[in-house]
Protein backbone atom coordinates (compact mmCIF):
# COMPACT_ATOMS: atom_id res chain seq x y z
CA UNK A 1 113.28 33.27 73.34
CA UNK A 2 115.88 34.77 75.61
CA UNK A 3 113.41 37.06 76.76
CA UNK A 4 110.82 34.19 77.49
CA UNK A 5 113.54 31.95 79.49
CA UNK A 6 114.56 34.94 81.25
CA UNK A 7 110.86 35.64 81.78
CA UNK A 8 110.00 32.08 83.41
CA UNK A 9 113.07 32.18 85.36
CA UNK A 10 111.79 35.08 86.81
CA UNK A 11 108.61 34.23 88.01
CA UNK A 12 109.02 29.76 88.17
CA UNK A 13 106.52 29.88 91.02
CA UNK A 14 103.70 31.45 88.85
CA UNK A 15 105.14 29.12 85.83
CA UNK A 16 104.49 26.13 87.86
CA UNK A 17 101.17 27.21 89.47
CA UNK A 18 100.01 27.67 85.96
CA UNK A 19 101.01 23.96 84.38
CA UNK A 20 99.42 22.32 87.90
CA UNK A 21 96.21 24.35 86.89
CA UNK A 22 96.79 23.02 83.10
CA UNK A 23 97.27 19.11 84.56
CA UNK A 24 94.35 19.31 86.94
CA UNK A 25 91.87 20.72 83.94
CA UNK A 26 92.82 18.29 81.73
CA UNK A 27 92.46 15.33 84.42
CA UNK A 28 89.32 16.68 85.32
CA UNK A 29 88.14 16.52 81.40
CA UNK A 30 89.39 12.86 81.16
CA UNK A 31 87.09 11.77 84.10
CA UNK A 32 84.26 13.24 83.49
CA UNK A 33 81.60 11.68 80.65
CA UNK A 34 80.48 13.99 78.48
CA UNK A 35 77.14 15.10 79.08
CA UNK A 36 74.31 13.98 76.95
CA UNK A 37 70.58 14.36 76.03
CA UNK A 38 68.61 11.56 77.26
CA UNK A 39 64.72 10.55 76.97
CA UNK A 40 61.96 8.58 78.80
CA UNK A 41 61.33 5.33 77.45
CA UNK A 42 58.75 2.77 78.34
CA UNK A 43 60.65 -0.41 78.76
CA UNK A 44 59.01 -3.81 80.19
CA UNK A 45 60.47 -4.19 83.61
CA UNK A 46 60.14 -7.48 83.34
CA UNK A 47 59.83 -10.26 81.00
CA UNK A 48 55.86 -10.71 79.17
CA UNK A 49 55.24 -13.83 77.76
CA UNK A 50 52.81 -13.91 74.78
CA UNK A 51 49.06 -13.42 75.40
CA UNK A 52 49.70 -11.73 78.67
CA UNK A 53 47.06 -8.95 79.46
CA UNK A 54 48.79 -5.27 80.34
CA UNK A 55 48.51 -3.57 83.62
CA UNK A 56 50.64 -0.14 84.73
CA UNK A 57 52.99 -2.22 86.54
CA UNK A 58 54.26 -4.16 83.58
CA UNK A 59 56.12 -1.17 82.43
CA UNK A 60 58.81 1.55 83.93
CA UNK A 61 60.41 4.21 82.68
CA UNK A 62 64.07 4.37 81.75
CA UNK A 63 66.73 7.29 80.14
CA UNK A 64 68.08 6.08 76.75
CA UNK A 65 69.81 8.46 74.22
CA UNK A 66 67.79 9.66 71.53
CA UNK A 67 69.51 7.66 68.79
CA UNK A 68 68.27 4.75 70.84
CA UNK A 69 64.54 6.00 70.23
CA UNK A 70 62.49 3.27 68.49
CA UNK A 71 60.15 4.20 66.05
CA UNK A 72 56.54 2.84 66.71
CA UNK A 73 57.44 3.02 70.67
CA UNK A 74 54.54 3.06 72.72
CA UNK A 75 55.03 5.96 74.66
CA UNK A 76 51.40 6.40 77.01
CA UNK A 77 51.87 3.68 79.93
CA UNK A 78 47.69 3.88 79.84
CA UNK A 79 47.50 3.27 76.32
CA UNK A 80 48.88 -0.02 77.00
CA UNK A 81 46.91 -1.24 80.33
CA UNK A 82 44.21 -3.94 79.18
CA UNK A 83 45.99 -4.68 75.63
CA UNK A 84 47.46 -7.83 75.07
CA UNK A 85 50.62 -9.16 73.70
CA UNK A 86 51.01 -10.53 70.05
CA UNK A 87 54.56 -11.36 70.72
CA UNK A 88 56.60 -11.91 74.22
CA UNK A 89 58.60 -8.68 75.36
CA UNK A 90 61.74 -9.67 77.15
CA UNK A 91 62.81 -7.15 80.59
CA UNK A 92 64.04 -3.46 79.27
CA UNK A 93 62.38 -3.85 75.85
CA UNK A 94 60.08 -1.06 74.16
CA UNK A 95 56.76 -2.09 73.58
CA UNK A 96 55.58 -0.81 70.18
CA UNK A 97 52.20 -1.15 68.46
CA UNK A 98 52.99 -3.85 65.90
CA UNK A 99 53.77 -6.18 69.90
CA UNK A 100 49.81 -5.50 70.84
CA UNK A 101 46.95 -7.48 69.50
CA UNK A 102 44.41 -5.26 67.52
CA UNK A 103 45.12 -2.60 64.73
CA UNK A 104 48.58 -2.23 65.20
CA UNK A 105 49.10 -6.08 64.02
CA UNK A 106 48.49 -4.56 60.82
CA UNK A 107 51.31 -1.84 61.01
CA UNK A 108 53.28 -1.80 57.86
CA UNK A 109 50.55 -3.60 56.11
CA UNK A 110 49.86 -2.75 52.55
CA UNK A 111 47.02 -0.28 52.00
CA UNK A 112 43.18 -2.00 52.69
CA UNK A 113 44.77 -5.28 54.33
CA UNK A 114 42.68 -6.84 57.08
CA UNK A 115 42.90 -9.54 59.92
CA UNK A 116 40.49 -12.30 58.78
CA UNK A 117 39.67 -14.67 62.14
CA UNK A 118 40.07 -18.73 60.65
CA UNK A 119 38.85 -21.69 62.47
CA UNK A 120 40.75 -24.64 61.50
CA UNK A 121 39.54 -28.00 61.38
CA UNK A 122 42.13 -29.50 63.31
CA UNK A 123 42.59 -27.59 66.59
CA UNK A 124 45.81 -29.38 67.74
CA UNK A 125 47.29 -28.28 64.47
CA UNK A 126 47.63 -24.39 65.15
CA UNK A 127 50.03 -25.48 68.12
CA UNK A 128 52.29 -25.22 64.74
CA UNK A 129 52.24 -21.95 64.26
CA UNK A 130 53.33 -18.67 66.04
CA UNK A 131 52.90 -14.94 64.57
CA UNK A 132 54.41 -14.07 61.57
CA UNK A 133 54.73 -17.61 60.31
CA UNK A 134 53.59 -17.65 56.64
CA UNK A 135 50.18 -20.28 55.82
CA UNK A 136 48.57 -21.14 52.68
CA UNK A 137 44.83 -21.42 53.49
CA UNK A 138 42.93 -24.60 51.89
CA UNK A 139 39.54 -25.75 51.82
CA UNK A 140 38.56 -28.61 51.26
CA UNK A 141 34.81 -28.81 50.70
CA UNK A 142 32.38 -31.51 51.18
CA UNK A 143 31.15 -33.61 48.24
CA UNK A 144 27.99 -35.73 47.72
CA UNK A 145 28.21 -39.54 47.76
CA UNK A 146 29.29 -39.43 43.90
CA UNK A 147 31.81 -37.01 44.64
CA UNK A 148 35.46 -37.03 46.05
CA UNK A 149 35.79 -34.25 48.53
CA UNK A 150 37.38 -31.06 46.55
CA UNK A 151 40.31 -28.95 47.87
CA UNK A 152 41.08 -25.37 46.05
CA UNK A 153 43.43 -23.19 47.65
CA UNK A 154 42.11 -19.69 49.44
CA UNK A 155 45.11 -17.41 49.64
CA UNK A 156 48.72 -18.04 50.30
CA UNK A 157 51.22 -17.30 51.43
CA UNK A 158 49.27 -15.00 54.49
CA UNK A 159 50.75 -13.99 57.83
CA UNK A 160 49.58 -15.62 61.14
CA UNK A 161 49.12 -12.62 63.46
CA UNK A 162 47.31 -14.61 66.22
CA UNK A 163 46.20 -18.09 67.00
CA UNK A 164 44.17 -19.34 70.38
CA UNK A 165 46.73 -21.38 71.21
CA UNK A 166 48.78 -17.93 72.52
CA UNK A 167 46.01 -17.65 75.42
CA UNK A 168 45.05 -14.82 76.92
CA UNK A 169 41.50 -12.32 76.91
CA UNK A 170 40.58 -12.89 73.38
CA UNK A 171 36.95 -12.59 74.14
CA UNK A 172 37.84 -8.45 74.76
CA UNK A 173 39.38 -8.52 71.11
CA UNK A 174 37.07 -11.14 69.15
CA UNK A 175 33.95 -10.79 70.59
CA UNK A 176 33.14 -14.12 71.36
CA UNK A 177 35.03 -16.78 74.19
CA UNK A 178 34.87 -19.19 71.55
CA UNK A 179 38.47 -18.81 70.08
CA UNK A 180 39.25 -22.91 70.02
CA UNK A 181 41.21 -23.61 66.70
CA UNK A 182 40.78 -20.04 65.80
CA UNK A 183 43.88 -18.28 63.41
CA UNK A 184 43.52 -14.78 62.71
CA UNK A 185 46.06 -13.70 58.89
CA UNK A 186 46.70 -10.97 57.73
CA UNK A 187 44.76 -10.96 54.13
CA UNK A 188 44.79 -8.20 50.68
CA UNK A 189 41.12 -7.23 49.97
CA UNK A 190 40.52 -10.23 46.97
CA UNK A 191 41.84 -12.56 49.78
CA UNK A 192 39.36 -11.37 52.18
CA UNK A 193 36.68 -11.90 50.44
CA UNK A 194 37.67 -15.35 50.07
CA UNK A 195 38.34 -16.10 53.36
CA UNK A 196 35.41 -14.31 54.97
CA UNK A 197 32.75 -17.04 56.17
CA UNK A 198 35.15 -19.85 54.30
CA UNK A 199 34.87 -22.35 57.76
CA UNK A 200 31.08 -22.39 56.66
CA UNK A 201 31.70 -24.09 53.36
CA UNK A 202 34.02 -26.96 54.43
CA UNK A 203 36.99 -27.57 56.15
CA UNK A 204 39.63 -25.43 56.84
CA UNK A 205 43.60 -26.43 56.83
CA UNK A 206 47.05 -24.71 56.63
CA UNK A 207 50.41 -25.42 55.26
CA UNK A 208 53.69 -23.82 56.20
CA UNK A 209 55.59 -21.65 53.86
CA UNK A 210 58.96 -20.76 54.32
CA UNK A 211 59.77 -16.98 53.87
């Protein structure tokens, strides 16, 4: 110890330089951020309301971390021009499949599940409803003269994934410019099959169930 005292005594111009260099480093470390890996992102740059039909300028690219990667994220700005919203996307969110009208509406969907197109009886009714919302599908069939009109339940509880009342193109997506009172669920095979052509055998309603 002696020896080190005697040392610094010695040479207190070098002993200072060296603790200035020590402060400065460690200032230095404190203001600067650490550096990190960032990707591209498609974000909306600004907000989309539901039905709205996708051009290139919808959309910008933005640095997030990679933990802040979304699985699903639509990553191709062309692979979104022309789709159309299921859902609205609020400024700086990441559009993802399962947003878009079309296949992706059925992402997560259970092996063989399909998006049967309903036309309700009462138009003003789908104002009701908004995707995801869970229906039971009933028809109610017309009887003869003798006969009291018969109601049997189709399938239930299904997911609303579109209805006409959300606007946009739907003639690109359906086919047809027709889309008044028009639901599209999300239906298992054996409810499929049931629904398919039902609006042709009587009159379609809904009723809400709560998830």
């Amino acid at each position: 110890m002696r020896r080190f005292g005697s040392w610094i005594g010695r040479n207190r111009r070098l002993t200072v330089a060296l603790l200035l260099c020590l402060a400065a480093g460690m200032a230095v470390q404190q203001l600067t951020p650490a550096s990190e890996l960032r990707i591209n992102v498609l974000v909306a740059s600004h907000d989309l309301p539901t039905g709205t039909s996708l051009v290139e300028s919808d959309f910008t690219s933005q640095g997030v971390p990679p933990d802040f990667a979304i699985t699903g994220a639509v990553t191709d700005v062309q692979a979104l021009v022309g789709r159309q919203l299921a859902s609205p996307l609020g400024r700086g969110q990441v559009p993802t499949e399962s947003s878009l009208l079309g296949p992706g509406l059925l992402t997560g969907a259970p092996a063989g599940a399909a998006a049967v197109p309903l036309r309700m009886a009462d138009p003003s009714s789908i104002q009701l409803l908004s995707p995801g919302q869970l229906v039971t599908v009933v028809l109610t069939a017309a009887g003869s003269y003798d006969e009291s009109r018969q109601s049997q339940v189709l399938a239930g509880p299904v997911p609303v994934l579109w209805t006409s009342a959300l606007g946009g193109k739907t003639g690109e997506w359906l086919g047809t410019n027709d889309t008044e009172g028009l639901v599209v669920v999300a239906a298992d095979p054996q409810q499929a099959e049931k629904l398919a052509g039902a609006s042709t055998q009587g009159k379609l309603f809904f009723v809400l169930v709560s998830p």
